[in-house]
N, C-alpha and C. Protein backbone atom coordinates (compact mmCIF):
# COMPACT_ATOMS: atom_id res chain seq x y z
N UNK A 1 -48.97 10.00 -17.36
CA UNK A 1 -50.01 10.31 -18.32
C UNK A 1 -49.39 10.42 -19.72
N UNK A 2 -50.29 10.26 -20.59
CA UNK A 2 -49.71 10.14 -22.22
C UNK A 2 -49.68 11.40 -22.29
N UNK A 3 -49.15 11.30 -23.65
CA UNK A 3 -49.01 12.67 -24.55
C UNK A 3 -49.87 13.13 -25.57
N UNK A 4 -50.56 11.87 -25.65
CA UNK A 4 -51.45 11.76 -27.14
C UNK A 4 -52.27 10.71 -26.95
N UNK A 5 -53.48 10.56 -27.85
CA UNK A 5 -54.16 9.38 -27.87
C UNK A 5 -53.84 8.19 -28.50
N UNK A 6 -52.50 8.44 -29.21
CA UNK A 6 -52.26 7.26 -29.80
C UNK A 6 -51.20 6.49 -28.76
N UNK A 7 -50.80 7.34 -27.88
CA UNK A 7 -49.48 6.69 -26.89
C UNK A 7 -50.82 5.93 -25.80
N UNK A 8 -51.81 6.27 -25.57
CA UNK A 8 -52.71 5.75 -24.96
C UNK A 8 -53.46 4.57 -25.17
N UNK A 9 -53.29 4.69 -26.53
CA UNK A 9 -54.37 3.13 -26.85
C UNK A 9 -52.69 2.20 -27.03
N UNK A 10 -51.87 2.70 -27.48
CA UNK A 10 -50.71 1.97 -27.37
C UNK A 10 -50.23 1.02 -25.90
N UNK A 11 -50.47 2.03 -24.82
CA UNK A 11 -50.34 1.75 -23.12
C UNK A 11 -51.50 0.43 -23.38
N UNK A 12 -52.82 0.57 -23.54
CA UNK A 12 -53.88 -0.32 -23.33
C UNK A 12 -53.50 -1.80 -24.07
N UNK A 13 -52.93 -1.35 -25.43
CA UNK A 13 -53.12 -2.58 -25.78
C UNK A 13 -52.18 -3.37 -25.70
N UNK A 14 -50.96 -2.88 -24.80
CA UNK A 14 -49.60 -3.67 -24.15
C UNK A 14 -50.20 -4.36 -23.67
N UNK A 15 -51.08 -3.66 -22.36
CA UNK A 15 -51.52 -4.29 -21.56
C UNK A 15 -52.32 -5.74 -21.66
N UNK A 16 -52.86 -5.76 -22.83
CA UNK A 16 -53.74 -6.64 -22.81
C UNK A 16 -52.82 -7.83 -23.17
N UNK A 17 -51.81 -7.50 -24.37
CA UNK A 17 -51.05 -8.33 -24.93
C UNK A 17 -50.27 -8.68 -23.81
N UNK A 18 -49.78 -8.33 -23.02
CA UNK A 18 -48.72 -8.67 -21.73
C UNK A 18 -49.23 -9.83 -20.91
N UNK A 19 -50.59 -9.90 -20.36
CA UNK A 19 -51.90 -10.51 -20.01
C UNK A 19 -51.89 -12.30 -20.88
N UNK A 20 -52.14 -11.19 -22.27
CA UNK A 20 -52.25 -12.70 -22.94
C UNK A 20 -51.00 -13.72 -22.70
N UNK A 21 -49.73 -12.91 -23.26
CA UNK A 21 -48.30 -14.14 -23.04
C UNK A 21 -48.64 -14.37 -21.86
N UNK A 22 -48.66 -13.67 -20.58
CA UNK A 22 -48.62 -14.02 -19.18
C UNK A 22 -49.54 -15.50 -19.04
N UNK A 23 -50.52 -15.30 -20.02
CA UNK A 23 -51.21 -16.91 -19.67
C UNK A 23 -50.79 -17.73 -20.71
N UNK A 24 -50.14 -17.30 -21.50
CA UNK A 24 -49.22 -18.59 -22.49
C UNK A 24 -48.21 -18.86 -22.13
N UNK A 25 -46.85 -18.67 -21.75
CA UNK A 25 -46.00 -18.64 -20.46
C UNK A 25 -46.49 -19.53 -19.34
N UNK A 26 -47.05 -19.08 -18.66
CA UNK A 26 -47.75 -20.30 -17.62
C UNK A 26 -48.55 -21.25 -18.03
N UNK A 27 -49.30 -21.46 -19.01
CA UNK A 27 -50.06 -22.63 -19.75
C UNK A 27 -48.94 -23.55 -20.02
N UNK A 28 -47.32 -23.01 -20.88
CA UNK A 28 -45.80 -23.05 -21.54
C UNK A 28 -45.64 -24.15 -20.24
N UNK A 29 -45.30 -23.43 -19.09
CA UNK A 29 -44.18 -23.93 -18.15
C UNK A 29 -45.20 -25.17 -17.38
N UNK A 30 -46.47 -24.66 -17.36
CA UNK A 30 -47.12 -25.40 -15.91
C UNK A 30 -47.30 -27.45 -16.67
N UNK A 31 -47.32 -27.07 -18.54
CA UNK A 31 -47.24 -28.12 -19.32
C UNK A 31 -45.83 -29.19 -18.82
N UNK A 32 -45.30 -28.24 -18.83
CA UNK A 32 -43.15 -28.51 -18.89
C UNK A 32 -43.57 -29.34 -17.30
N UNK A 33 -43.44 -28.61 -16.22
CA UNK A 33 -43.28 -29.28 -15.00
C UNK A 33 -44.50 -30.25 -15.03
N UNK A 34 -45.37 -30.79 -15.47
CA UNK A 34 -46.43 -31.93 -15.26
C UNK A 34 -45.39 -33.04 -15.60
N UNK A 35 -44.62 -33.03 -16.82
CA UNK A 35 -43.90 -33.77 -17.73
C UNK A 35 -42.78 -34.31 -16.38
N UNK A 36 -41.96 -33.35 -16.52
CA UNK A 36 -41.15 -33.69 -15.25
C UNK A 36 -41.20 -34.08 -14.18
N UNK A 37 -42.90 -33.83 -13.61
CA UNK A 37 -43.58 -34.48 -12.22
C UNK A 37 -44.10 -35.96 -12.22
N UNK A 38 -44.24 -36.04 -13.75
CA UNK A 38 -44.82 -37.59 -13.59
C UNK A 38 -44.76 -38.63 -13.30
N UNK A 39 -45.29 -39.07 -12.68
CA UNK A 39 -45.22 -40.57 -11.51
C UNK A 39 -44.90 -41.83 -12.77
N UNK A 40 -45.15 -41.97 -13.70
CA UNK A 40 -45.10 -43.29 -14.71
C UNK A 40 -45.35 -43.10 -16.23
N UNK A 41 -44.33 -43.65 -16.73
CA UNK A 41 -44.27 -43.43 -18.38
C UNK A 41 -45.11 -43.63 -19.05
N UNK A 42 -46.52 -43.90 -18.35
CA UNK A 42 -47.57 -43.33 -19.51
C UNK A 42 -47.85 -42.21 -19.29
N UNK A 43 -48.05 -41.67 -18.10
CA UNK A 43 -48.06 -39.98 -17.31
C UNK A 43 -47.24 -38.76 -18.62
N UNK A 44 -46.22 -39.57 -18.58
CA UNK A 44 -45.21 -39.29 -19.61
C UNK A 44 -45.56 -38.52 -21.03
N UNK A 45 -45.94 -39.94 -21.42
CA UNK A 45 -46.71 -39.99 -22.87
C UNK A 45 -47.48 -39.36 -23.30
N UNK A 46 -48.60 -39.14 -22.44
CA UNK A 46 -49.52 -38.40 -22.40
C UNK A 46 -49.04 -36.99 -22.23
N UNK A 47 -48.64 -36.32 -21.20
CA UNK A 47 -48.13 -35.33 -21.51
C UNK A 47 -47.08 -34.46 -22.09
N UNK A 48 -46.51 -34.94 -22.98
CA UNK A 48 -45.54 -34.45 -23.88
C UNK A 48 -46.08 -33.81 -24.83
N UNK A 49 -46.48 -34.42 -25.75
CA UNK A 49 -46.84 -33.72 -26.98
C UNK A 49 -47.86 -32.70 -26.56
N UNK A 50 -48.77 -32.71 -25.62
CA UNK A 50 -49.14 -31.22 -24.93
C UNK A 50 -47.88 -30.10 -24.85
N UNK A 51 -47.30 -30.86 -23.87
CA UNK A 51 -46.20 -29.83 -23.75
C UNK A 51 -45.80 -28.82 -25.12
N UNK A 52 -45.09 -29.90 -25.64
CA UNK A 52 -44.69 -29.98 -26.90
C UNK A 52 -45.71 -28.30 -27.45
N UNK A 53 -46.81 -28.87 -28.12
CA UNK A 53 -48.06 -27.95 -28.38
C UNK A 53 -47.80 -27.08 -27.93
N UNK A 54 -47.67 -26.70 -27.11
CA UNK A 54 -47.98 -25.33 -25.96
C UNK A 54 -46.76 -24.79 -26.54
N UNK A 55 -45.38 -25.64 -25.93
CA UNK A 55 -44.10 -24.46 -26.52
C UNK A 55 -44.06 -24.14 -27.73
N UNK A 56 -45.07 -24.82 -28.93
CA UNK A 56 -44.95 -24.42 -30.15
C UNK A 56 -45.41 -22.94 -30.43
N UNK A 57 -46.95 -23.34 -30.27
CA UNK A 57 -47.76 -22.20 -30.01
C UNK A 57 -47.06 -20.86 -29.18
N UNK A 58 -46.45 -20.88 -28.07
CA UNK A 58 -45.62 -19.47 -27.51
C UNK A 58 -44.38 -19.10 -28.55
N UNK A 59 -44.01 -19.77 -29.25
CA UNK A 59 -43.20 -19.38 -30.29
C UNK A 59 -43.87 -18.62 -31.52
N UNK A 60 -44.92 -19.28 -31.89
CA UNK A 60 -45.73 -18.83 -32.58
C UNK A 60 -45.81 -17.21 -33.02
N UNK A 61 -46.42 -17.19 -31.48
CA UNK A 61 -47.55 -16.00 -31.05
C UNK A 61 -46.23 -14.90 -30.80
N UNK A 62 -45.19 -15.88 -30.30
CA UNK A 62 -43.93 -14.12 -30.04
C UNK A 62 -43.57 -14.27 -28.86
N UNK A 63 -44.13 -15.03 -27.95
CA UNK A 63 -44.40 -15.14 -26.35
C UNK A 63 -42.79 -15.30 -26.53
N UNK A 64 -42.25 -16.71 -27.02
CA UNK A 64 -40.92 -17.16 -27.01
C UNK A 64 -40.23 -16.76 -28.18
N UNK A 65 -38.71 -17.08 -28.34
CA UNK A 65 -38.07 -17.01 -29.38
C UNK A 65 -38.15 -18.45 -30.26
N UNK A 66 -38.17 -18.58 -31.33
CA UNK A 66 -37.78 -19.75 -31.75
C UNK A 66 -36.98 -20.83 -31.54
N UNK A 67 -35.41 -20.54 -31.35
CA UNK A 67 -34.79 -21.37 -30.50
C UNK A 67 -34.82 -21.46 -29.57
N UNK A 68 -35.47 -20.81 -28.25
CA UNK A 68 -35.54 -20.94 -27.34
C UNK A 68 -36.27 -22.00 -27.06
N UNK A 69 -37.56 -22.14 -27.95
CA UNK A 69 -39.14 -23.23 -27.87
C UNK A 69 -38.20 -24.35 -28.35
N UNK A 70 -37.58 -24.49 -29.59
CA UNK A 70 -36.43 -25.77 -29.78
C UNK A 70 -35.66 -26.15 -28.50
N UNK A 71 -35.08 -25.52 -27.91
CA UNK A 71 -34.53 -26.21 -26.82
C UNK A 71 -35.27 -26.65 -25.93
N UNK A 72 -36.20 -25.70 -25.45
CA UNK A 72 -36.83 -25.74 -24.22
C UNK A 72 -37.55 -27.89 -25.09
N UNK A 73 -37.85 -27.49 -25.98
CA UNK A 73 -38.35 -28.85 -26.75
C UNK A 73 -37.42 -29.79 -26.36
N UNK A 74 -36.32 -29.64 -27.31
CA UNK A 74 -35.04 -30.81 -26.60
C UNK A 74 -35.32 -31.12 -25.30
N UNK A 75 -34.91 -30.32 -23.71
CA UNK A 75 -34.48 -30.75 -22.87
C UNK A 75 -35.73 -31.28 -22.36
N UNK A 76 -36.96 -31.14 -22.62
CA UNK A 76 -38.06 -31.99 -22.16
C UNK A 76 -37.55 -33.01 -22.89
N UNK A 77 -37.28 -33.57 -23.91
CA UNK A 77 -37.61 -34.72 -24.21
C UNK A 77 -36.23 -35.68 -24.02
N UNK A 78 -35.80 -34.96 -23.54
CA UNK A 78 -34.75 -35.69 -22.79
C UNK A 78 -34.70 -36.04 -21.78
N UNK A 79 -35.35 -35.04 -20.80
CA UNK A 79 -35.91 -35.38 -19.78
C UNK A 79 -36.87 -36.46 -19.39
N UNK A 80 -37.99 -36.60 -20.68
CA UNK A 80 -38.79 -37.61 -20.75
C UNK A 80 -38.41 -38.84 -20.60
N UNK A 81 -37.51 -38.97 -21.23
CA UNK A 81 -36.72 -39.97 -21.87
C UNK A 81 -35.91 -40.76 -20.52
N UNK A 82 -35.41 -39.40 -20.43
CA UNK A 82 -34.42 -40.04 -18.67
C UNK A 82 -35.60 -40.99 -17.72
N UNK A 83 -36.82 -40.19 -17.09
CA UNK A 83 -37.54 -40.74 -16.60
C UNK A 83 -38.50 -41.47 -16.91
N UNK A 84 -38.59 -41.69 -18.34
CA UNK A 84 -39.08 -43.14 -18.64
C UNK A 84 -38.60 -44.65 -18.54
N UNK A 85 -36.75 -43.91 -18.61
CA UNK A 85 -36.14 -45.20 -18.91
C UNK A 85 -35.96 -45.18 -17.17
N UNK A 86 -36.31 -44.79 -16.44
CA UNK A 86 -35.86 -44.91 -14.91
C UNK A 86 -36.74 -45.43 -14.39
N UNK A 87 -37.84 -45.88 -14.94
CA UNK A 87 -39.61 -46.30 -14.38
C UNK A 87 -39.32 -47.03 -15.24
């Protein structure tokens, strides 16, 4: 139990915020693995710059760190890259 009403609306509105990254994070990753699952380099194409989007936006918002969304950026598109040129 709190101590105060301000440690209380503080508890609530973690909560909500925790909630929100929790579905930017998974919107983040579930983007990332489509990329990496894709059957053919238009599959590809198409989903990158989503990706892309999404890790921007979690950087944005705080979800991620900045360099972290840069890399995580890099190794998709390297990744892309690998399995485009492999198809």
């Amino acid at each position: 139990m709190t101590h105060s009403k301000q440690a209380a609306k503080r508890v609530r509105l973690n909560l909500a915020q925790r909630e929100r990254n929790k579905a930017k994070r998974t919107a983040m990753r579930g983007a990332e693995k489509k990329v990496r699952q894709a059957a053919g380099a238009d599959q590809v194409a198409a989903g990158l710059p989503s990706a892309v989007q999404k890790i921007d936006k979690a950087a944005k918002h705080g979800v991620i760190h900045k360099n972290a969304a840069a890399r995580r950026k890099s190794r998709l598109a390297k990744a892309a890259n690998k399995l485009a040129a492999a198809r």
